[in-house]
Structure formats: structure tokens, C-alpha cells
Protein backbone atom coordinates (compact mmCIF):
# COMPACT_ATOMS: atom_id res chain seq x y z
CA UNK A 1 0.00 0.00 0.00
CA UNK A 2 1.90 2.95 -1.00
CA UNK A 3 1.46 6.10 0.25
CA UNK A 4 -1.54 7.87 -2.42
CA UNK A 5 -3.88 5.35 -0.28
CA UNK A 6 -2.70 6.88 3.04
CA UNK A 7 -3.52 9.88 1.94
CA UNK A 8 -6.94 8.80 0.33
CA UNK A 9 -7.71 7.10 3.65
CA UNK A 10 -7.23 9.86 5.97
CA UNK A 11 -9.26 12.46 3.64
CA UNK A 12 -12.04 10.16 3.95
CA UNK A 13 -11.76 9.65 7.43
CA UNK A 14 -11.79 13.52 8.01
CA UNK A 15 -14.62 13.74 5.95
CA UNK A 16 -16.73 11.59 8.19
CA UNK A 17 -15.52 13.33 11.10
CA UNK A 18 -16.41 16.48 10.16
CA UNK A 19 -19.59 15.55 8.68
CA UNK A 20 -23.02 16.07 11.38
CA UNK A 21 -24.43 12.88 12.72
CA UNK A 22 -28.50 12.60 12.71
CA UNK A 23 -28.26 13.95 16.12
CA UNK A 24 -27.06 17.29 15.44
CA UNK A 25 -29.25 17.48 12.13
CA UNK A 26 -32.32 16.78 14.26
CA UNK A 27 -31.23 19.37 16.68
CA UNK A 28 -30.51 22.07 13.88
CA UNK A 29 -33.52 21.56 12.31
CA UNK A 30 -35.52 22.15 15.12
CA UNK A 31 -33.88 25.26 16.69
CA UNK A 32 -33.68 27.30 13.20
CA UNK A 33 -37.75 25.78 12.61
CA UNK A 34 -38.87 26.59 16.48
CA UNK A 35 -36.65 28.13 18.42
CA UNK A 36 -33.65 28.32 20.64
CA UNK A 37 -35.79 27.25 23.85
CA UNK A 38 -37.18 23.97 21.76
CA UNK A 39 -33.35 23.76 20.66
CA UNK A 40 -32.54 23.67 24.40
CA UNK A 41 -34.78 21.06 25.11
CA UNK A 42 -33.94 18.87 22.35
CA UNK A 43 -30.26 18.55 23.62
CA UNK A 44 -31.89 17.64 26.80
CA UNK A 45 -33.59 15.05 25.45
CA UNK A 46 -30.91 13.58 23.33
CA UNK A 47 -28.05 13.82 25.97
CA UNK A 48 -29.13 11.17 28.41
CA UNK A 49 -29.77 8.43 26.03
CA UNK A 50 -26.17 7.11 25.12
CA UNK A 51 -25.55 6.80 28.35
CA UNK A 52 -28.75 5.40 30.71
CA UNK A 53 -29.87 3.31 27.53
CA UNK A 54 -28.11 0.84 27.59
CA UNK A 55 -27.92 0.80 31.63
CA UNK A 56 -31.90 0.50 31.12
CA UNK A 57 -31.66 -2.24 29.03
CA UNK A 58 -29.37 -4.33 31.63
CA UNK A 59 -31.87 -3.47 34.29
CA UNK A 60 -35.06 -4.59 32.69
């Protein structure tokens, strides 16, 4: 692998970590459509999740 494909790889790879996930699209969407209080709940309502889902899961 010579070093053009290096190069290709890590261009990609910055592409998809630059690029929003659905998360942050959701959360765009629905500050610039309702507001920056709805905004403000929306991250409150998305933060938790990664975290106590799985925990919930476990639990039953």
C-alpha cells in the first residue's frame, strides 16, 4: 500500500468526522424551525440516552 492510499484514507476519514451525525441534524432543524428554547430542550432530550440506555436495558 503505497502512500496515495494513506492519503486517500485519511481524507475520507476527516470527511466523516467532520460531517453532522443525525443527532445534530435533528437538533438544527428544530432550533432554526422553532426556536432556541425547543433547541434547548432537544439537547436535553438527546443527551441522556447514550448513556442510561443501555444501563436500562441491563436493568429490565
Amino acid at each position: 500500500m503505497g502512500w496515495e492510499h494513506l492519503v486517500a484514507f485519511n481524507i475520507t476519514l476527516l470527511a466523516a468526522i467532520l460531517s453532522p451525525g443525525p443527532a445534530m441534524l435533528y437538533f438544527i432543524r428544530t432550533t432554526l424551525a422553532e426556536g432556541r428554547r425547543a433547541g434547548i430542550f432537544t439537547v436535553l432530550g438527546l443527551g441522556p440516552w447514550p448513556r442510561s440506555g443501555p444501563r436500562r436495558l441491563c436493568l429490565g
